[in-house]
Structure formats: C-alpha cells, structure tokens
C-alpha atoms as a PDB file:
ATOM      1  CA  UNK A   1     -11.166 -10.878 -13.139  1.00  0.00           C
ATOM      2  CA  UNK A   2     -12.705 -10.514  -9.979  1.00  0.00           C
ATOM      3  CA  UNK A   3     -10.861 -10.298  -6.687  1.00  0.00           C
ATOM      4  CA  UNK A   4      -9.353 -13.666  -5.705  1.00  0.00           C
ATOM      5  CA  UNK A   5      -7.203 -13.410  -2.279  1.00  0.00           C
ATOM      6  CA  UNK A   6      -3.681 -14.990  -2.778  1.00  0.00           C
ATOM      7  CA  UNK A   7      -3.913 -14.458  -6.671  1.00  0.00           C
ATOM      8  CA  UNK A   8      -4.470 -10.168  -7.121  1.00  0.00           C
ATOM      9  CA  UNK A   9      -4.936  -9.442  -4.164  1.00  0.00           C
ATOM     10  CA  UNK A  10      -3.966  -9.682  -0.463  1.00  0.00           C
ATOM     11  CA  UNK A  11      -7.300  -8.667   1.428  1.00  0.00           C
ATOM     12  CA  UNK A  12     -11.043  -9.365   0.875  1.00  0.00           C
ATOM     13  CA  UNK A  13     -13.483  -7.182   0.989  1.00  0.00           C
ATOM     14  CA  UNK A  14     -15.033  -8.945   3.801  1.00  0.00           C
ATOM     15  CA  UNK A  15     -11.787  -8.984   5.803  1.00  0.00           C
ATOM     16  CA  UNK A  16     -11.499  -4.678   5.029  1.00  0.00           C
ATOM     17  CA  UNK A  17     -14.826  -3.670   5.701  1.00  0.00           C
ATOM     18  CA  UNK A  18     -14.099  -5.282   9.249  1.00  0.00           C
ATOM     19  CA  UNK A  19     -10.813  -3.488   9.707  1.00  0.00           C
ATOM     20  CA  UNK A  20     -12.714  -0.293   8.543  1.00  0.00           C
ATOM     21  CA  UNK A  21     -15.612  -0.790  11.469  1.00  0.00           C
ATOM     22  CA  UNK A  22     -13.158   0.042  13.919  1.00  0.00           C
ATOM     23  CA  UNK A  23     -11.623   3.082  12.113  1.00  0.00           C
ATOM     24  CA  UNK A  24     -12.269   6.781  12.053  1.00  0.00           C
ATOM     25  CA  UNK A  25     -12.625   8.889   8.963  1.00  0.00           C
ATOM     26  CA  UNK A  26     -13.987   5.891   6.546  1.00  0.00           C
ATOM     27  CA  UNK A  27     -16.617   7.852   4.379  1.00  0.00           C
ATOM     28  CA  UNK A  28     -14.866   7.136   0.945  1.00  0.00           C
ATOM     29  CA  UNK A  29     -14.841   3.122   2.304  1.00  0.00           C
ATOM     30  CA  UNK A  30     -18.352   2.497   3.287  1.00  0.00           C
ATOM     31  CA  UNK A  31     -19.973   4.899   0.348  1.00  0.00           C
ATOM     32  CA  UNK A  32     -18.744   2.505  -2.113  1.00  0.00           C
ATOM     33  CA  UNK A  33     -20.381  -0.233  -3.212  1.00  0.00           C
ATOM     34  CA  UNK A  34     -18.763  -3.728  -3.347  1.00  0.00           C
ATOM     35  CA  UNK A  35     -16.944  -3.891  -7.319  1.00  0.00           C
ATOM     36  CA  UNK A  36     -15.673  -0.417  -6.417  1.00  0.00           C
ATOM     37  CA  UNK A  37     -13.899  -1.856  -2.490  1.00  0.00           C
ATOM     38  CA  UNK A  38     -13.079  -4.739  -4.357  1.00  0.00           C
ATOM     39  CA  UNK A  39     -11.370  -2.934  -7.309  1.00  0.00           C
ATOM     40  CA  UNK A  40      -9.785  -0.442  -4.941  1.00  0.00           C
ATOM     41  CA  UNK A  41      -8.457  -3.539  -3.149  1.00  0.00           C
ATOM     42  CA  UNK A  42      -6.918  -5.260  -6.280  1.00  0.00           C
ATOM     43  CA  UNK A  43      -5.364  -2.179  -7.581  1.00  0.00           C
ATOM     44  CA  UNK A  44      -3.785  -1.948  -4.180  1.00  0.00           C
ATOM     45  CA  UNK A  45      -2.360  -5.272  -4.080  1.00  0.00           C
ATOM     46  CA  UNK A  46      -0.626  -4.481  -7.694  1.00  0.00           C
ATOM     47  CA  UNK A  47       1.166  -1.630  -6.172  1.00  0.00           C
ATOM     48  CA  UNK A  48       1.733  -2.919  -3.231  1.00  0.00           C
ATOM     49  CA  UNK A  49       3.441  -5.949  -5.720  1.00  0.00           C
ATOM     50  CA  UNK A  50       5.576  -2.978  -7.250  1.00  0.00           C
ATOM     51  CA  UNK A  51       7.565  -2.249  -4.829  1.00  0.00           C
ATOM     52  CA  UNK A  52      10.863  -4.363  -3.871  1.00  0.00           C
ATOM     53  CA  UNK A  53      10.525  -6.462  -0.689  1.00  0.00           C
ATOM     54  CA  UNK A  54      12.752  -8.060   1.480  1.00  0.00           C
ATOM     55  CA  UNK A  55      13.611 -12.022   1.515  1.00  0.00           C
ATOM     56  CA  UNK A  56      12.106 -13.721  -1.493  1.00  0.00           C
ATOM     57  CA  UNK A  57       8.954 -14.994  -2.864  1.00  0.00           C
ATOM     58  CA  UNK A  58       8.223 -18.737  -1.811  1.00  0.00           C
ATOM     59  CA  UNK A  59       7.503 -19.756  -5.402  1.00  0.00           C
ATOM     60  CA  UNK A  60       8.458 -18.746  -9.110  1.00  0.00           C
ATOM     61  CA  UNK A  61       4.933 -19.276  -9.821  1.00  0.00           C
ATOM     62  CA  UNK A  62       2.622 -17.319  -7.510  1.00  0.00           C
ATOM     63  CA  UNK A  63       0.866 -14.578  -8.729  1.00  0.00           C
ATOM     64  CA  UNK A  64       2.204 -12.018  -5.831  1.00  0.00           C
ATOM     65  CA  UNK A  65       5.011 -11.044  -4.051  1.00  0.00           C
ATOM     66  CA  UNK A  66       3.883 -12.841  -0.507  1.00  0.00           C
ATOM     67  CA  UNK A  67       4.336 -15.239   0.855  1.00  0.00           C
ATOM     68  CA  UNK A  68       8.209 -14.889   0.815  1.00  0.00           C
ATOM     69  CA  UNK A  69      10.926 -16.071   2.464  1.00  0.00           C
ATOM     70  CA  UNK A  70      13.574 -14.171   4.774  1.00  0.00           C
ATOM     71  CA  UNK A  71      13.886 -12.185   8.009  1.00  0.00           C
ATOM     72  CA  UNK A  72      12.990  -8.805   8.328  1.00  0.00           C
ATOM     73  CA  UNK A  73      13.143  -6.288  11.978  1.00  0.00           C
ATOM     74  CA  UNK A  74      10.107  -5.119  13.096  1.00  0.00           C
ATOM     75  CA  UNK A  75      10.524  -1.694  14.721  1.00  0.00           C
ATOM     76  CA  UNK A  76       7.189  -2.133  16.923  1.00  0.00           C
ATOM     77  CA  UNK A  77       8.379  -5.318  18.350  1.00  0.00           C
ATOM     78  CA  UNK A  78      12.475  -4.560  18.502  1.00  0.00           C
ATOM     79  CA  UNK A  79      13.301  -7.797  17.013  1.00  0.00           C
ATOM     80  CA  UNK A  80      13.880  -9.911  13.566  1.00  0.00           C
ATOM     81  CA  UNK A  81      11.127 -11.336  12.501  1.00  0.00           C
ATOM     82  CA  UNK A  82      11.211 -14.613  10.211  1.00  0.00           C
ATOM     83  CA  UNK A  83       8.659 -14.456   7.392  1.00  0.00           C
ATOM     84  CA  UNK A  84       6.413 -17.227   6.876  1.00  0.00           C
ATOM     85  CA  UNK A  85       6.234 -19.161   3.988  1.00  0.00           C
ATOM     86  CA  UNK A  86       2.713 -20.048   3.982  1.00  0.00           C
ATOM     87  CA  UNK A  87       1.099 -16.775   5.357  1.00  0.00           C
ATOM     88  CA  UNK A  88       1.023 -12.914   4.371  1.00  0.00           C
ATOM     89  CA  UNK A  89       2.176 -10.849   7.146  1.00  0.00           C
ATOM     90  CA  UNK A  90      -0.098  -8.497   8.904  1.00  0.00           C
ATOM     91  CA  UNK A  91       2.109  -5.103   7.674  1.00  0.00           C
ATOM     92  CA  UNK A  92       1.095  -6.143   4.287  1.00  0.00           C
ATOM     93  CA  UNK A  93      -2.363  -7.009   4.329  1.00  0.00           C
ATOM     94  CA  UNK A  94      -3.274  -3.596   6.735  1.00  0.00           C
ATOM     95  CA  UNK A  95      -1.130  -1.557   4.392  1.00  0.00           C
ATOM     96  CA  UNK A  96      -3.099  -3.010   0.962  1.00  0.00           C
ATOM     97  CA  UNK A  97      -6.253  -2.374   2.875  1.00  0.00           C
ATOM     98  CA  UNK A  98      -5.562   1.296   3.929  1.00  0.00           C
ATOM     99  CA  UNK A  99      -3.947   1.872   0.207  1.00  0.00           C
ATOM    100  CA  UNK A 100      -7.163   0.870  -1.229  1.00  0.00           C
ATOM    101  CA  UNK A 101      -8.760   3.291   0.749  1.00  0.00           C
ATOM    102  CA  UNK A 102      -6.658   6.081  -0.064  1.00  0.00           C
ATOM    103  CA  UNK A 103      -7.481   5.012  -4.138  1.00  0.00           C
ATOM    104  CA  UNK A 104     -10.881   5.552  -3.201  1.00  0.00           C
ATOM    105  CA  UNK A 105     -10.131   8.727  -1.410  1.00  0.00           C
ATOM    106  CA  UNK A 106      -8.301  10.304  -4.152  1.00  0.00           C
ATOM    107  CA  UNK A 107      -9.701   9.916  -7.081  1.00  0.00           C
ATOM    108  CA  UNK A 108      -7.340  10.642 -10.010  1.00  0.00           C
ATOM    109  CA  UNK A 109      -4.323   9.714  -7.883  1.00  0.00           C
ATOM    110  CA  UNK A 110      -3.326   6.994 -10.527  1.00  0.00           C
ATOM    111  CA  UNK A 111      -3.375   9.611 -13.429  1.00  0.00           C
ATOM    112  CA  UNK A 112      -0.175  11.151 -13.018  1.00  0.00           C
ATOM    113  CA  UNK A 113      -0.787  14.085 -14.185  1.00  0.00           C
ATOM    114  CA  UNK A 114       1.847  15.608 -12.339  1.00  0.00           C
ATOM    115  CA  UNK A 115       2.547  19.061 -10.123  1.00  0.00           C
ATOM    116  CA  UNK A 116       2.026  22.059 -10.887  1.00  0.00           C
ATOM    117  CA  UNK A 117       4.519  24.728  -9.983  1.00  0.00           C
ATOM    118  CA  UNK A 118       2.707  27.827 -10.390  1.00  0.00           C
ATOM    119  CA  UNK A 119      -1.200  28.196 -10.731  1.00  0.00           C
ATOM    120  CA  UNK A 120      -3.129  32.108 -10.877  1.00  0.00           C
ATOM    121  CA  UNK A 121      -6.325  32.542 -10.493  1.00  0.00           C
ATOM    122  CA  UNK A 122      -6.925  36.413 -10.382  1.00  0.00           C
ATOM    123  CA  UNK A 123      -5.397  38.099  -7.324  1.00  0.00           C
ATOM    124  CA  UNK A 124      -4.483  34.318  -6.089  1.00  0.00           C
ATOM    125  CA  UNK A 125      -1.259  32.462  -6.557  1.00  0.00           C
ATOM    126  CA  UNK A 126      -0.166  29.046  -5.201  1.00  0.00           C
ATOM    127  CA  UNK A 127       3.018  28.126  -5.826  1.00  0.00           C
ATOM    128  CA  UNK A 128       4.830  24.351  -6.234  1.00  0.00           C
ATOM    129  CA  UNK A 129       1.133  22.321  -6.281  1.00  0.00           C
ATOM    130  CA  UNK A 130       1.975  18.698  -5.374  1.00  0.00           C
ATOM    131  CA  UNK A 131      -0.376  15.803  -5.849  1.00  0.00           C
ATOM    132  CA  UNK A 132      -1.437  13.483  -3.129  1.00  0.00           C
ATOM    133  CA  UNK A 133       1.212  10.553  -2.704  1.00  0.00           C
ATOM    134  CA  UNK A 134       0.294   7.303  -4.445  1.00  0.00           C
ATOM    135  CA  UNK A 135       1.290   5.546  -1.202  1.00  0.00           C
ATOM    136  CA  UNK A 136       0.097   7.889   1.863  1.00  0.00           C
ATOM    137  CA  UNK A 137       2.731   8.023   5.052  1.00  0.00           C
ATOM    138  CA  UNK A 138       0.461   5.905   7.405  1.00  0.00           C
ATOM    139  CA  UNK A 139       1.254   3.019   4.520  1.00  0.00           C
ATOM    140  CA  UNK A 140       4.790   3.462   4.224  1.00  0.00           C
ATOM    141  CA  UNK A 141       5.071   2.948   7.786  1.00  0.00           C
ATOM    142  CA  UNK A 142       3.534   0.047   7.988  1.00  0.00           C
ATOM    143  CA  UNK A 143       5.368  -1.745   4.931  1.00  0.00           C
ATOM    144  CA  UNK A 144       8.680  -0.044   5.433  1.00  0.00           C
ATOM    145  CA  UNK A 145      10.180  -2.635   7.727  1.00  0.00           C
ATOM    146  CA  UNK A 146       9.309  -5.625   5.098  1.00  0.00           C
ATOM    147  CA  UNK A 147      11.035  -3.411   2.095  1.00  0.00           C
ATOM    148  CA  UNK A 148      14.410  -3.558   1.013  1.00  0.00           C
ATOM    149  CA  UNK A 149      16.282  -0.952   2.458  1.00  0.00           C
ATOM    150  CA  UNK A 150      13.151   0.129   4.161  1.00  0.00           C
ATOM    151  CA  UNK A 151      11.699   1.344   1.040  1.00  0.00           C
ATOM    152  CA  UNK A 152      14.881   4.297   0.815  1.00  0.00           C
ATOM    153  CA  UNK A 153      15.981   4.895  -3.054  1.00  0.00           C
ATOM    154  CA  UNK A 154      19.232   5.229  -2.118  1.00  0.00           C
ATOM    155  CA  UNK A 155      21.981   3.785   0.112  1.00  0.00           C
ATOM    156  CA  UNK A 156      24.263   5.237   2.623  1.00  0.00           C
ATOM    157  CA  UNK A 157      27.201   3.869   3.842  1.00  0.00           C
ATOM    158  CA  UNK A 158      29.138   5.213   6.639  1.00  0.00           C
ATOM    159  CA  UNK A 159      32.837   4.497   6.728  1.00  0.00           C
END
C-alpha cells in the first residue's frame, strides 16, 4: 500500500521534505528517493502507533492512534492542552517525521539483533556494544508529553 496520510501514516512526504529544508544534518533524507521517504515515513507512523498515548482515539474504526480525545500538559507551553478530535497534533506529526529519518539513518535499526557485550578484534576490546535506539531522544521529547505516563515503564508513587 502506498502512503495514505490519516490511514498509515501521519506525514507526507511533501509535508517532510519541507520540514527537512530548514534542518541541519539531513543527508540520509534528501539522498533517498521518494518510495524509500515514503516507506521510512509509514514505518514511522506504525511505531509511532505502538506506543500507548494519552486520552483516546476518536473512533473504533480509524486506522491510527490520532486523532484522540483527552487533555494532555505541554511542557513548552506550561499548560493542559485539549486534543483535537479532528486534527493530529504537531508533537506527533514532527516526531513521525524525524523517526523516519532516523530509519533511514540507521539502517538495520529494525533488526534487533541485539548488544553485544564484549567484541575483540586483536589488541582491541569494546565492551557492552549497544545499538542505536529505535526511537532517538530528540523523538521522545517531542511525544513524551502526549504518552501515558510520559512514555515511563513504570510508576512511582510518593506517599
């Protein structure tokens, strides 16, 4: 299927190669060719579609997680913001595009193959060899206000 915005994915390519004009460090984005942005962008939306959001989606029967209902605080702004029910906020569609360019950055990120904790080659060892993160900080930060429990995998309660 190609890339259909509302239905896998939450960016066109159109709308990212704009974002990416005034952005440094966009080699990996404007190297690729237009299946490979638009790929990059859809695989990003289905992650992006992973992870657990705040508020609820506006339908049972749309194909993504936004548009959703609910309130959310936006650090940036220092106040709860009420999500629309017709529109995908900007966190979301900023953080797909900049995922998509970290899937074209990193090729291999989606295999898993895991860490490494020791590797020798000859006189050289590196120890505890991590993988790049599937979702890179500068993403996080961006979607963390919108996620449940601002994306944290656990919860702490002080009493």
């Amino acid at each position: 299927m190609a890339l259909a915005k509302g239905t896998n994915s939450y960016a066109t390519v159109s709308e990212a190669d704009t974002y990416f004009e005034d952005r440094l460090d966009v080699a990996a984005w404007t190297e690729a060719n237009a299946t490979q942005k638009a790929q990059a962008l859809v695989t990003a939306t289905a992650a992006m579609d992973n992870l657990d959001w705040v508020g609820v989606a506006v339908s049972d029967s749309q194909a993504l997680a936004f548009p959703r209902t609910g309130i959310y605080f936006d650090p940036k702004l220092g106040i709860e913001i009420e999500l629309s029910s017709t529109t995908v906020p900007k966190r979301i569609t900023t953080g797909t595009i900049e995922l998509a360019y970290h899937l074209l950055n990193n090729d291999g990120l989606l295999d898993d193959t895991g860490s490494v904790e020791n590797l020798t080659i000859g006189s050289i060892t590196l120890s505890n060899v991590i993988s790049a993160n599937k979702v890179p900080g500068n993403v996080k930060k961006l979607i963390m206000p919108l996620q449940v429990n601002s994306g944290a995998r656990f919860w702490w309660r002080a009493n």
